[in-house]
Protein backbone atom coordinates (compact mmCIF):
# COMPACT_ATOMS: atom_id res chain seq x y z
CA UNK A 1 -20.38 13.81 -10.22
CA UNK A 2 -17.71 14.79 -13.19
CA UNK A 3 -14.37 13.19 -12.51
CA UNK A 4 -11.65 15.31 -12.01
CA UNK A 5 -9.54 16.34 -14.90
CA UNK A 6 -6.14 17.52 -16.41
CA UNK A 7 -5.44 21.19 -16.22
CA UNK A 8 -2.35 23.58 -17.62
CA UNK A 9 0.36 24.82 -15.10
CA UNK A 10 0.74 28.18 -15.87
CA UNK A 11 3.93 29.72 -16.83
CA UNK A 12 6.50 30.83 -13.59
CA UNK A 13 9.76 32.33 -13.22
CA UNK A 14 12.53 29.86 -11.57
CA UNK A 15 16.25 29.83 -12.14
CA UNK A 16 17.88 26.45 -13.62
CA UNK A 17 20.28 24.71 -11.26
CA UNK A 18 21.86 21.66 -10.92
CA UNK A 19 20.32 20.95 -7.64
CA UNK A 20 17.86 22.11 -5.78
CA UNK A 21 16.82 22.13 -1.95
CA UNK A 22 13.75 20.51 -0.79
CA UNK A 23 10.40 22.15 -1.68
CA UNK A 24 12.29 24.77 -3.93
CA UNK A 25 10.30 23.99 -7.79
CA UNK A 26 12.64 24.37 -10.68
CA UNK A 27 11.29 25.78 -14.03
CA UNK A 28 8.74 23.02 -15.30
CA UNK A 29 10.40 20.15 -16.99
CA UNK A 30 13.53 21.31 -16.21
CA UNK A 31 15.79 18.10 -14.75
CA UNK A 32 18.41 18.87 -12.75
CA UNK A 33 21.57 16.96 -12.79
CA UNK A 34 21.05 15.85 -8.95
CA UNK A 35 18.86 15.48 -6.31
CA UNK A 36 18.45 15.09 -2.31
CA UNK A 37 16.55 11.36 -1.63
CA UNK A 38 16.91 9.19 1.72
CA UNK A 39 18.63 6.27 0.79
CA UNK A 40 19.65 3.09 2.27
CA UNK A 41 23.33 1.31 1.62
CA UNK A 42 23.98 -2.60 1.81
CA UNK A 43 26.02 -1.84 4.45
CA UNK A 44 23.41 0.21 6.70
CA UNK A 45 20.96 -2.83 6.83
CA UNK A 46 19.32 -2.31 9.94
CA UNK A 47 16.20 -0.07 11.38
CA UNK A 48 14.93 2.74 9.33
CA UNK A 49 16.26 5.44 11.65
CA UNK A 50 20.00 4.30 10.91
CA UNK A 51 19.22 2.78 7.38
CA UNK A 52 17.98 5.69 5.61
CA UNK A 53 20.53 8.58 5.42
CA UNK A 54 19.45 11.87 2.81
CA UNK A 55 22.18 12.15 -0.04
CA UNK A 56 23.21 13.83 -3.30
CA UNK A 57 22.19 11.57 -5.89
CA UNK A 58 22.10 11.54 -9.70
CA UNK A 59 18.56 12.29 -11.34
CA UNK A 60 17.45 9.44 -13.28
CA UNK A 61 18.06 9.05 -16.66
CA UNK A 62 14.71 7.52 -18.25
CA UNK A 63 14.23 4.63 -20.95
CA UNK A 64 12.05 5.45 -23.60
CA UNK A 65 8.98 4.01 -22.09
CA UNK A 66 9.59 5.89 -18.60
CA UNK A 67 8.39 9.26 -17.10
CA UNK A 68 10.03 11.09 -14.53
CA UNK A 69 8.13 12.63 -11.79
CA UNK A 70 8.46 15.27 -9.55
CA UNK A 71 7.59 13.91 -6.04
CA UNK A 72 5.03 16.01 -4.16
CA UNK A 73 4.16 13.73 -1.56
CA UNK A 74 4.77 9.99 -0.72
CA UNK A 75 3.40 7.59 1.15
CA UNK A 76 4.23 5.02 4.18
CA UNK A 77 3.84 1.56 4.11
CA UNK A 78 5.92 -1.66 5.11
CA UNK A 79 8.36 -2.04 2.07
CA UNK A 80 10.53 1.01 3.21
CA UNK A 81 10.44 -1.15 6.97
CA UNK A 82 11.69 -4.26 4.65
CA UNK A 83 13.98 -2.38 2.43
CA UNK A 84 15.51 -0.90 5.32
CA UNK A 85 16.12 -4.29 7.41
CA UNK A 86 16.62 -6.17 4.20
CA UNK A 87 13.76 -8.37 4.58
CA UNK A 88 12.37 -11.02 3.76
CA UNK A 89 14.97 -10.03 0.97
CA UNK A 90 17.59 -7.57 0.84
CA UNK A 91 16.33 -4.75 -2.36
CA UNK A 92 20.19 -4.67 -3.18
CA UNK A 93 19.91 -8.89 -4.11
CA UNK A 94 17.06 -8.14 -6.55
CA UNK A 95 18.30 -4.28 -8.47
CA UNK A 96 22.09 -4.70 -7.98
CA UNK A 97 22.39 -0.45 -7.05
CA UNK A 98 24.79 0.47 -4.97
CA UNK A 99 22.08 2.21 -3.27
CA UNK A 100 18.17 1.71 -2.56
CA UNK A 101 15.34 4.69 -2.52
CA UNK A 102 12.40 3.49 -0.59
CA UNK A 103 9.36 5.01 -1.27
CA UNK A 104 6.71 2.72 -3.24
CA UNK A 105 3.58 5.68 -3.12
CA UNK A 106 3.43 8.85 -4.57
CA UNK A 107 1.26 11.61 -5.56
CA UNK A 108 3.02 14.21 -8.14
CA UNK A 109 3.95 16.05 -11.46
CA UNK A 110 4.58 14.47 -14.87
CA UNK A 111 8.77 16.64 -15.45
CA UNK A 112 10.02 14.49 -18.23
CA UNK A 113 8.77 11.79 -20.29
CA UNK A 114 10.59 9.10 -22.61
CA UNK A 115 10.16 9.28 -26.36
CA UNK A 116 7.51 6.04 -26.52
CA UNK A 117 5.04 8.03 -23.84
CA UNK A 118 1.82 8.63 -25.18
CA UNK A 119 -0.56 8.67 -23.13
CA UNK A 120 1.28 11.45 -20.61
CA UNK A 121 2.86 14.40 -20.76
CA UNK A 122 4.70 17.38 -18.99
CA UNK A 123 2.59 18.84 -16.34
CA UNK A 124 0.15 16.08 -15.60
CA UNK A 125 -0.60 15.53 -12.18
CA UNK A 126 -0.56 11.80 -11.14
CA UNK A 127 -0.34 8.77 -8.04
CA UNK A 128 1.42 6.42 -8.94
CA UNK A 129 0.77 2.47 -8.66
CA UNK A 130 4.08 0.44 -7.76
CA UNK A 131 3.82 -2.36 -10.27
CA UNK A 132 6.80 -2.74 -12.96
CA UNK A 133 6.59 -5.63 -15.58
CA UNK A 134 8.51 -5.67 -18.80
CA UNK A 135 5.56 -6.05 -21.11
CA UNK A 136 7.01 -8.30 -23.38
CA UNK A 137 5.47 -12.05 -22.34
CA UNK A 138 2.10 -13.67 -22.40
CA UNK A 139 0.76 -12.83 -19.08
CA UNK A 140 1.48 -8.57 -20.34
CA UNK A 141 -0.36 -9.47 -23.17
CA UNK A 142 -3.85 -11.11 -22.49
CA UNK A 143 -3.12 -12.55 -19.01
CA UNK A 144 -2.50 -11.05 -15.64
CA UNK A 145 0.80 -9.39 -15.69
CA UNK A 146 1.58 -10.32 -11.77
CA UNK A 147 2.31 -13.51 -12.97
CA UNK A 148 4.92 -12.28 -14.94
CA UNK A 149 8.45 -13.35 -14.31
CA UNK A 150 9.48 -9.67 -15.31
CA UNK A 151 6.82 -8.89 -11.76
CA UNK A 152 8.63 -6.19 -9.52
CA UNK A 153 7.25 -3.83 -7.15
CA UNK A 154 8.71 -0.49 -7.59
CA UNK A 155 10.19 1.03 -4.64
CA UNK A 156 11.32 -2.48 -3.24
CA UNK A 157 12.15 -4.43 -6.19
CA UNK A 158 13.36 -1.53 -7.94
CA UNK A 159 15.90 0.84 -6.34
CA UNK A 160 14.15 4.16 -7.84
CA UNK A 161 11.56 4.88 -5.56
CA UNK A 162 9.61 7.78 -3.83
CA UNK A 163 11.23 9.09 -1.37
CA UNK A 164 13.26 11.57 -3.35
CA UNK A 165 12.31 14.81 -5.47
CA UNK A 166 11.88 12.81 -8.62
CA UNK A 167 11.05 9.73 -8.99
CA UNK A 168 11.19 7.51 -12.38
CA UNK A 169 8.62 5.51 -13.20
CA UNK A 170 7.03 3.14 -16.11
CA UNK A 171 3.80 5.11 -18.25
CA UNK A 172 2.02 2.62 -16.73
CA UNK A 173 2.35 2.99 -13.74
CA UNK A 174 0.57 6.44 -13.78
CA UNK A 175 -3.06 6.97 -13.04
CA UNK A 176 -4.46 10.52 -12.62
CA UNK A 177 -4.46 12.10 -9.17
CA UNK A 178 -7.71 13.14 -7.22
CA UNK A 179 -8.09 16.67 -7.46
CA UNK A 180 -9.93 17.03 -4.52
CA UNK A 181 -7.15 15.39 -2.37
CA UNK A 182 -4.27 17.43 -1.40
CA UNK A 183 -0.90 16.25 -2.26
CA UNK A 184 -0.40 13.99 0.95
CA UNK A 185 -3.80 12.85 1.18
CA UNK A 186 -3.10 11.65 -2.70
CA UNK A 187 0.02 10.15 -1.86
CA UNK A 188 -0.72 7.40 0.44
CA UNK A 189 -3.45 5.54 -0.78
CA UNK A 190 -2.35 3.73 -3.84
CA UNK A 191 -0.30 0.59 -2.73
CA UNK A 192 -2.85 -0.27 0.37
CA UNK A 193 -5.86 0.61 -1.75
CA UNK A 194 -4.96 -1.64 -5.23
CA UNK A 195 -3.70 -3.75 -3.00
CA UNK A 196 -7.23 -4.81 -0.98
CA UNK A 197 -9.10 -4.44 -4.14
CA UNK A 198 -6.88 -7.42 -5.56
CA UNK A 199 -7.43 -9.51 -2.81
CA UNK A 200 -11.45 -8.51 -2.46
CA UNK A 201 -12.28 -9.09 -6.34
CA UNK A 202 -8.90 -10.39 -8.28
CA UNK A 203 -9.30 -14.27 -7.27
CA UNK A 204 -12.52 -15.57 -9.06
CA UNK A 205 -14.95 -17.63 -8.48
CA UNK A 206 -13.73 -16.23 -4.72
CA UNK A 207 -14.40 -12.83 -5.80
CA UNK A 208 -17.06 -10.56 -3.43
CA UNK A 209 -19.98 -11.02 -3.85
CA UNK A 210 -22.83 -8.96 -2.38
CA UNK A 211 -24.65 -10.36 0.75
CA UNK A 212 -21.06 -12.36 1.64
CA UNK A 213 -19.26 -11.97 5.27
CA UNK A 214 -15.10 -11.10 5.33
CA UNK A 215 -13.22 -11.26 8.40
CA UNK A 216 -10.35 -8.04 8.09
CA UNK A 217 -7.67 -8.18 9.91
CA UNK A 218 -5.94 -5.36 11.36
CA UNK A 219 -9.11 -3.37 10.27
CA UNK A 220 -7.90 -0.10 11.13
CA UNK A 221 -4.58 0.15 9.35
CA UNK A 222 -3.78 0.83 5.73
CA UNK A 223 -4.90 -2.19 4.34
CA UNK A 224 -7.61 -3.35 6.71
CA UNK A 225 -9.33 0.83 6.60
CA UNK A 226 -9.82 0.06 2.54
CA UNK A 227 -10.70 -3.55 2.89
CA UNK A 228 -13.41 -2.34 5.03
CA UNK A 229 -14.92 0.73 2.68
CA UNK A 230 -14.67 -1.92 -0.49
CA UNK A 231 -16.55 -4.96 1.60
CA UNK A 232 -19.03 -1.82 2.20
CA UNK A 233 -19.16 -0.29 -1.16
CA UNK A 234 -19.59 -4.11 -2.96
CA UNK A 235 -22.50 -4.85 -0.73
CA UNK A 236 -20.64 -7.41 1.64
CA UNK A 237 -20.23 -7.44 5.67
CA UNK A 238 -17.19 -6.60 6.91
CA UNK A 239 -15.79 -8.09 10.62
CA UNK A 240 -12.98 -5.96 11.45
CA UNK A 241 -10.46 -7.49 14.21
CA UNK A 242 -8.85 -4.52 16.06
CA UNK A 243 -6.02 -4.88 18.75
CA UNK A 244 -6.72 -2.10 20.37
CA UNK A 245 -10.03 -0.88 22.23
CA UNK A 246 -9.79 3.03 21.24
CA UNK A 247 -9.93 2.11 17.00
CA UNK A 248 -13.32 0.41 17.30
CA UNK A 249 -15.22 3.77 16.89
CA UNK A 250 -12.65 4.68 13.80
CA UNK A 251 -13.55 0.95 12.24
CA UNK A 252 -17.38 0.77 12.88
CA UNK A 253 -17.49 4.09 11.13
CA UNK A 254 -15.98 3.03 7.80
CA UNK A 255 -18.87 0.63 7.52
CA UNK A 256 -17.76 -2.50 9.43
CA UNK A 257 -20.79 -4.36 10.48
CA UNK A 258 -18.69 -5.36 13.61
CA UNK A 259 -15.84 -5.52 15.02
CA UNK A 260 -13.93 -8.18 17.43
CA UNK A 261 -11.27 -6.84 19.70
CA UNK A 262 -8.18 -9.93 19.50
CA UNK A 263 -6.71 -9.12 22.61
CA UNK A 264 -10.34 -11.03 24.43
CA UNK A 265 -8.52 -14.16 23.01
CA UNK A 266 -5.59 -16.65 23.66
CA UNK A 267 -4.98 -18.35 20.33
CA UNK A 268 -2.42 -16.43 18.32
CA UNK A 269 1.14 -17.63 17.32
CA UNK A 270 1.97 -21.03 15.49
CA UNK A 271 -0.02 -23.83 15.87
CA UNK A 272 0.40 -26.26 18.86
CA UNK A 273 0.81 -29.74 17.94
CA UNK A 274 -2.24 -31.04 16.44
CA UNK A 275 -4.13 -33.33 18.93
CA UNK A 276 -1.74 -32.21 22.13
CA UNK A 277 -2.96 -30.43 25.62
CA UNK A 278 -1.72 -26.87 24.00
CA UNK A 279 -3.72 -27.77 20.99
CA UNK A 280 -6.98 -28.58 22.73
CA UNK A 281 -6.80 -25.30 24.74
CA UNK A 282 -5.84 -23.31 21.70
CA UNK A 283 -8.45 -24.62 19.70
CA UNK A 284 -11.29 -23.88 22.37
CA UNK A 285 -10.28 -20.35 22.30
CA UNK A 286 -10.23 -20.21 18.47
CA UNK A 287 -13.85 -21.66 18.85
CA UNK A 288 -14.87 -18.52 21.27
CA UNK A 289 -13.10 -16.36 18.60
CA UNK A 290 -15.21 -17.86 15.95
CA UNK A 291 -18.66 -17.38 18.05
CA UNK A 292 -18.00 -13.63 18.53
CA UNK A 293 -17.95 -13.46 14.61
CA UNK A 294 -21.25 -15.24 14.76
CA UNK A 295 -22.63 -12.81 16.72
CA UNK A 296 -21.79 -10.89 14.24
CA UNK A 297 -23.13 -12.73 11.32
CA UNK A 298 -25.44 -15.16 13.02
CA UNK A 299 -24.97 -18.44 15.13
CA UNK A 300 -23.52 -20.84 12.67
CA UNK A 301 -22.45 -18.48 9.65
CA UNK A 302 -18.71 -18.62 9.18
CA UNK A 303 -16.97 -16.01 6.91
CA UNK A 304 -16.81 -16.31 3.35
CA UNK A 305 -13.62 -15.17 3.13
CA UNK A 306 -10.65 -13.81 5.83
CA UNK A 307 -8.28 -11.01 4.49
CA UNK A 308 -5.47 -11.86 5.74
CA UNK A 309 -2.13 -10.19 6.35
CA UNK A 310 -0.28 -10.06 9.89
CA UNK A 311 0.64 -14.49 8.62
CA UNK A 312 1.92 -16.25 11.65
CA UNK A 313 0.28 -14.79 14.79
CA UNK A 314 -3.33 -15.19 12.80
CA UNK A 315 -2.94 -17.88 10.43
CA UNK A 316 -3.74 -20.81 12.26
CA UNK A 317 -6.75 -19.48 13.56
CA UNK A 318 -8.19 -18.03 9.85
CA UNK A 319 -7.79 -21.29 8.25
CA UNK A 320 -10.15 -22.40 11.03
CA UNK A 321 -12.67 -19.39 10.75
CA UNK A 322 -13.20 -19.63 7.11
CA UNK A 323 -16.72 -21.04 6.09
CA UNK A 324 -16.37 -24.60 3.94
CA UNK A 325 -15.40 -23.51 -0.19
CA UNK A 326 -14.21 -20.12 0.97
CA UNK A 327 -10.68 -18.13 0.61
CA UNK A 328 -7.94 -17.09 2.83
CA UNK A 329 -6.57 -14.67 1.04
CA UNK A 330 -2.97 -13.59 2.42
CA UNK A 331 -1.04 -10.78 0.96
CA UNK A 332 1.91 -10.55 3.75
CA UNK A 333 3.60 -11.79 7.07
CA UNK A 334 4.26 -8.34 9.00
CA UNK A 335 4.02 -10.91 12.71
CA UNK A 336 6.18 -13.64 10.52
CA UNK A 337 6.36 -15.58 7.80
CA UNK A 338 6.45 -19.22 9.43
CA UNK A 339 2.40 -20.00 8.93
CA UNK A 340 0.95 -23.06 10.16
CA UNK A 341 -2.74 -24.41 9.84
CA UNK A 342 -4.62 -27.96 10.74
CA UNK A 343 -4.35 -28.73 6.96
CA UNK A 344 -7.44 -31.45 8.06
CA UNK A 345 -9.65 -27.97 8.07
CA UNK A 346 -8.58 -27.18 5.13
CA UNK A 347 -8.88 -30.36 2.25
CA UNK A 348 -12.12 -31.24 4.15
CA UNK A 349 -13.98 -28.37 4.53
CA UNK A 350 -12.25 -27.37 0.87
CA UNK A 351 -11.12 -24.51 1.91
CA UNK A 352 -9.07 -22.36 -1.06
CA UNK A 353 -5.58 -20.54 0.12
CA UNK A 354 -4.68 -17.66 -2.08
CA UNK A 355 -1.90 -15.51 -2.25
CA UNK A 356 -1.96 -12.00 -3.33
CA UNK A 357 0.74 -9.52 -4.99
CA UNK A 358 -0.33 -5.71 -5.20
CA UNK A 359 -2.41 -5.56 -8.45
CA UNK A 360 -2.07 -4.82 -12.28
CA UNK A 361 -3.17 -1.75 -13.97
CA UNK A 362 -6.62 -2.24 -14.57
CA UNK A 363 -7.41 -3.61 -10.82
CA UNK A 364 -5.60 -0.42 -9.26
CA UNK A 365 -7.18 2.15 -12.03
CA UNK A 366 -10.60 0.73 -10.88
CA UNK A 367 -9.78 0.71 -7.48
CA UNK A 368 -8.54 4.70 -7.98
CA UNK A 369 -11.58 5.49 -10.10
CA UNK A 370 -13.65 5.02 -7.02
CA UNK A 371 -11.10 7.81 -5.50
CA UNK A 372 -12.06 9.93 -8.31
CA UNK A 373 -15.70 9.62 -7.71
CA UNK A 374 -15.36 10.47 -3.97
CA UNK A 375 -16.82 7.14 -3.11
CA UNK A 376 -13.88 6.16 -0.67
CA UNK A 377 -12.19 7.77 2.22
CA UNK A 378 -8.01 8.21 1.53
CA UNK A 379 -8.04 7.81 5.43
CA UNK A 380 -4.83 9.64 5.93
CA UNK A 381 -4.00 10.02 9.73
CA UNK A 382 -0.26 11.38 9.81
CA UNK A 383 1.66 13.26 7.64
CA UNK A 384 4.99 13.66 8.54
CA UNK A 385 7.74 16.70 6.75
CA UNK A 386 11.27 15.38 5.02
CA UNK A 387 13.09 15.36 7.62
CA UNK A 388 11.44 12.54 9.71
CA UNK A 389 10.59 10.00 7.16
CA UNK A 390 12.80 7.18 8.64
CA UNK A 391 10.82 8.24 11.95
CA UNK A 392 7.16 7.89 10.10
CA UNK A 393 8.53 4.36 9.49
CA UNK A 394 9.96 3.49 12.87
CA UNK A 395 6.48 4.42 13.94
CA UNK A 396 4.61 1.53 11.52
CA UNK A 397 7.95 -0.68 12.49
CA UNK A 398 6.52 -0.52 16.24
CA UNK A 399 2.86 -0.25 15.43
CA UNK A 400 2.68 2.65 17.05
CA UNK A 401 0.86 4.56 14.41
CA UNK A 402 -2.18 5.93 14.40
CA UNK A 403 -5.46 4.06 12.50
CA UNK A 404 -5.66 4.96 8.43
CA UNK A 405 -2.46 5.89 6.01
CA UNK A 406 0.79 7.86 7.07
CA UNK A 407 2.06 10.22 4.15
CA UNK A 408 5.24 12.42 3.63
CA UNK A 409 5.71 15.57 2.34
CA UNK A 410 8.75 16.31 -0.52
CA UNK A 411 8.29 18.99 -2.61
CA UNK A 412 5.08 20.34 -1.45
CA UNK A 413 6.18 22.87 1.49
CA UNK A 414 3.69 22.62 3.34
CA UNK A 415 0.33 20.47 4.09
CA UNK A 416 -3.31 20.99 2.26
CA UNK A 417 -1.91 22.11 -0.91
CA UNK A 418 -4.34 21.19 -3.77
CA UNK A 419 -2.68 22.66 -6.84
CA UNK A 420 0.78 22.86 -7.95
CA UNK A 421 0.29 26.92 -7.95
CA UNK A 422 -0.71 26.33 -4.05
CA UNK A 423 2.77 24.87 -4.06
CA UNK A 424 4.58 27.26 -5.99
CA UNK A 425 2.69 29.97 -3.93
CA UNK A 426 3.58 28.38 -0.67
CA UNK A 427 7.06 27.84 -1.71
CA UNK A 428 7.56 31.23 -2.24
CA UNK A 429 6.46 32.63 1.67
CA UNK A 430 8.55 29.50 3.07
């Protein structure tokens, strides 16, 4: 199957303003001197609902090596919970901005690009992957640029992100959109997706291998719904862990080979102290746990790696799980960041602990050119207008979302919009 590719946006008649309302397109590459974003203030630290407020902002002014995008769609995920509580850091300690955009996915047009960009230009349609480095050390140039000390994730780190009409962004940082997904269904895929395909295949010699078993938590979220479609695709097994009975169906059929339900078991939190009454009865329910993934995988065959990402209520018990020689990998803490393990199970059994940070450019191209080929399922399950994106995150903030990725809509008017003439078109019968 061809991959999708570039195509011209024809010529259309729109007045030049200094601002315009949402959805409403000004003339192509024209960059107003404002803009309408939700953004959160030092001094509105708190839930999402109160934290994010819409205002008049100035449009970005771009370096040489930036692009400025016009923001069809964006998508949902946990930094724009953080940014908004200012947690585990507050955004405003790392960019210094009197004010912070959330927003670290998004699907949309190439307005205006810097004098430096290439490889992009004016009218492009592109996602956009939410890691910034300076490009100027070692680990830019020949190494793996999330080890960079320059290492920020756009959105959070940054104070420029989505959730405005135009975003700016590094070149890099752009990767070309799906053609077959509409704007939303672009727009919320990128962070969860590179982000899984890091901690799947970025960690050698613990990198997937065909044949090999992963344990996926929270299979039926953002993270865990492309976990599972990448174990598949790679030739692994995937063992999602659901918390909730009615997902199973949704989990099963994005290839899981099973699927334990965590609520049958007592064993989450911290760790009890090692060798006390608590301990003994937590550890013979993290045994059970461990037998229903060997019915799964077969009596004795422990998983060669656990994807890990809820951190305290979990932890303790996939340290335990893991087979000897294999990887925890851990890419977040949204139950809590105090994790505790029997280390014993760990040096012993020489078990690796990994952490993992989003991805780099070529990890989140490749995981976006199996987009392009149709091979994976964006998995969108709500999209949710302008006006209620603080309420899309209140809704991940209480888990009460449904299973898959949440996107927003900003300049596209309305949803399943494939082109930017759909848009324009659409625009003009709001």
């Amino acid at each position: 199957m061809a991959l999708d590719t570039q195509t011209e946006i024809a010529p259309y008649d729109a007045p030049e303003k200094d601002l315009y309302e949402i959805g409403e397109m000004p003339p192509l590459g024209h960059v107003p001197k404002q803009m309408y974003a939700w953004a959160i203030r030092r001094e509105r630290h708190g839930e999402p609902e109160t934290a994010m407020q819409v205002e008049v902002v100035d449009t970005w002014k771009l370096d040489s090596n930036e692009v400025l995008v016009l923001v069809m769609a964006a998508g949902v995920n946990y930094n724009g919970v953080w940014a908004s509580r200012g947690e585990p850091i507050s955004p405003f300690d790392v960019h210094k901005q009197d004010y912070h955009i959330a927003g670290s996915d998004a699907s949309g047009i190439v307005w205006a690009v810097g004098e430096k960009v290439k490889r992009w230009k004016v009218g492009d349609e592109v996602v956009v992957h939410c890691n910034q480095d300076d490009g100027d050390d070692e680990y830019c140039n020949g190494g793996d640029p999330m080890y960079s000390p320059s290492q920020r994730i756009w959105g959070y780190e940054t104070g420029d992100g989505s959730f405005a009409q135009f975003a700016r962004v590094q070149a890099q940082q752009l990767m070309p959109r799906p053609k077959h997904l509409t704007w939303e269904e672009a727009a919320c895929y990128t962070l969860t997706l590179a982000t899984a395909y890091r901690m799947l295949f970025g960690h050698a010699p613990h990198d997937l291998q065909p044949g090999q078993n992963v344990l996926v938590w929270g299979a039926s979220g953002g993270l865990g719904s492309y976990a599972i479609q990448l174990i598949n695709t790679a030739g692994g097994n995937a063992i999602g862990v659901i918390s909730d009975e009615s997902k199973r169906d949704f989990v099963m059929g994005l290839g899981a080979k099973g699927v334990i339900n965590r609520n049958d078991f007592k064993c989450w939190g911290q760790l009890p102290k090692v060798n006390s009454e608590e301990y003994n009865a937590w550890l013979k329910e993290a045994r059970k746990f461990g037998k229903a993934i060997w019915d799964i995988t077969g009596k004795g065959v422990n998983v060669d790696m656990v994807f890990e990402h809820p951190g305290e209520a979990t932890f303790p018990v996939s340290s335990l799980v893991c087979k000897k020689g294999g990887m925890v990998v851990i890419c977040a803490g949204t139950t809590g960041f105090n994790c505790t393990f029997d280390v014993r199970y760990m040096w012993m059994h020489q078990k690796r602990l990994q952490g993992s940070h989003f991805a780099h450019l070529a990890q989140a191209s490749a995981a976006n050119k199996l987009m392009l080929e149709r091979r994976l399922d964006p998995c969108m399950s709500e999209v949710f207008p302008w006006a209620e994106i603080p309420a899309a995150h209140m809704k991940m903030r209480r888990n009460e979302h449904k299973p898959g990725n949440m996107a927003v809509l900003v300049q596209a008017p309305r949803t399943g919009l494939r082109t930017f003439e759909d848009a324009l078109e659409a625009g003009r019968k709001a």
